[in-house]
Protein backbone atom coordinates (compact mmCIF):
# COMPACT_ATOMS: atom_id res chain seq x y z
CA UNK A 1 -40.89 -22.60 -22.25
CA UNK A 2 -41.95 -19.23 -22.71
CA UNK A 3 -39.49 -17.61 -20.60
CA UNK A 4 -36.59 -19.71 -22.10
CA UNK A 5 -34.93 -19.36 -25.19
CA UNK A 6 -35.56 -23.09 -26.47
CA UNK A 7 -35.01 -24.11 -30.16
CA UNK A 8 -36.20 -27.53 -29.89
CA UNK A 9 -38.38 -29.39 -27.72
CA UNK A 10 -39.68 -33.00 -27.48
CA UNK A 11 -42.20 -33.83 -24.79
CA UNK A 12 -43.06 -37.89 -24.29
CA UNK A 13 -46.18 -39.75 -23.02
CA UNK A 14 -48.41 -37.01 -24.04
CA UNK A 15 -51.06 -39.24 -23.86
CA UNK A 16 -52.79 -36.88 -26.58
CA UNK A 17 -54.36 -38.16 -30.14
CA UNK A 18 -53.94 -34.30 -31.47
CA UNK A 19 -53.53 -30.97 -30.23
CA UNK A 20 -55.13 -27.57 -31.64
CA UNK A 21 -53.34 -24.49 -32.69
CA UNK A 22 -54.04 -22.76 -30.48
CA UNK A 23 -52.67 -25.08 -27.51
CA UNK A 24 -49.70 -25.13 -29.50
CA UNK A 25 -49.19 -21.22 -30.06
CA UNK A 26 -49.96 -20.97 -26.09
CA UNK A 27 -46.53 -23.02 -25.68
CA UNK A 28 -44.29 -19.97 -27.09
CA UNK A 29 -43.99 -16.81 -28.37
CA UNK A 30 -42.05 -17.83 -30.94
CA UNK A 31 -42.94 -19.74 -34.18
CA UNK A 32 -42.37 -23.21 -34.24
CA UNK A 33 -42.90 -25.80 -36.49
CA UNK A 34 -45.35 -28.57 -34.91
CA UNK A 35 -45.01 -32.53 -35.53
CA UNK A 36 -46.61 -35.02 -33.31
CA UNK A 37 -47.03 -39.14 -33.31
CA UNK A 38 -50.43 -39.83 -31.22
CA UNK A 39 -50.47 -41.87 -28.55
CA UNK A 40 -51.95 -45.27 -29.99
CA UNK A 41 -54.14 -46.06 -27.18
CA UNK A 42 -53.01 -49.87 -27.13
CA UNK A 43 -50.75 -49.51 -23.83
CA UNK A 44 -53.77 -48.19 -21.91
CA UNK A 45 -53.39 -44.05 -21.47
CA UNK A 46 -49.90 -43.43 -22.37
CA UNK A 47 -47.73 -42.90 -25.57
CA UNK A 48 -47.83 -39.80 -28.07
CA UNK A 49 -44.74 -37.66 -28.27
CA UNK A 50 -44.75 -33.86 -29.39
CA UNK A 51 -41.76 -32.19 -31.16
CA UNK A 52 -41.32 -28.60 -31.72
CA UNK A 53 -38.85 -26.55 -34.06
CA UNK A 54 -38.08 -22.88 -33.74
CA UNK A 55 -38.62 -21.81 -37.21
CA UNK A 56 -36.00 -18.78 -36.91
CA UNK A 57 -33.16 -21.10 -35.79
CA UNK A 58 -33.73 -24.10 -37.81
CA UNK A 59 -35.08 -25.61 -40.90
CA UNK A 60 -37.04 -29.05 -40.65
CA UNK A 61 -35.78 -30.58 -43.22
CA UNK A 62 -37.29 -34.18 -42.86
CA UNK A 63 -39.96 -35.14 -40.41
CA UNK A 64 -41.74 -38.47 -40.54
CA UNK A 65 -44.15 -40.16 -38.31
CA UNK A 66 -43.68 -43.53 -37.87
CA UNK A 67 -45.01 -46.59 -35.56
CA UNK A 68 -43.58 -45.98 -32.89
CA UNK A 69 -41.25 -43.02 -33.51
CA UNK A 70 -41.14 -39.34 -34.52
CA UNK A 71 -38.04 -38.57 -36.62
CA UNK A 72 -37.21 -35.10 -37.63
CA UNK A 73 -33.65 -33.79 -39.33
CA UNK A 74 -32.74 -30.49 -38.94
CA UNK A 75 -29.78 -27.68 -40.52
CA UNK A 76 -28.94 -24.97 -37.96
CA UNK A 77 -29.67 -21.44 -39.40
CA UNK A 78 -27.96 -19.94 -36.78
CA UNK A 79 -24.98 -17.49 -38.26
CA UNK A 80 -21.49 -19.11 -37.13
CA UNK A 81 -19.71 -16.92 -33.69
């Protein structure tokens, strides 16, 4: 991820309950904008998803953790080619 020029990313079955800022910055170089749903722990060691935004390319506009989902709507900054 650090050598690509990603805007967005979404990883599944993190099997983490949180993450520190520091594991996050160590992802990219660039600034994102972190959201995460923990993994619940019910189904044994899996679950948890982690979602990232590029700050310079878009604006979150709505992210909300539910249940069993992590929902996030997003306007592209980006200036029209």
């Amino acid at each position: 991820m650090r050598d690509e020029r990603i805007d967005i990313v979404a990883i599944q079955e993190t099997m983490r309950t949180e993450f520190t800022l520091s594991e996050l910055e160590w992802l990219s170089t660039h600034l994102f904008a972190w959201h995460w749903l923990p993994s619940s722990g019910i189904a044994g060691h899996s679950g948890g998803i982690l979602l990232g935004v590029k700050d310079v390319t878009f604006e979150a506009l709505l992210a909300s953790i539910q249940a069993l989902d992590l929902q996030a709507d997003s306007v592209d900054l980006s200036p029209d080619e």
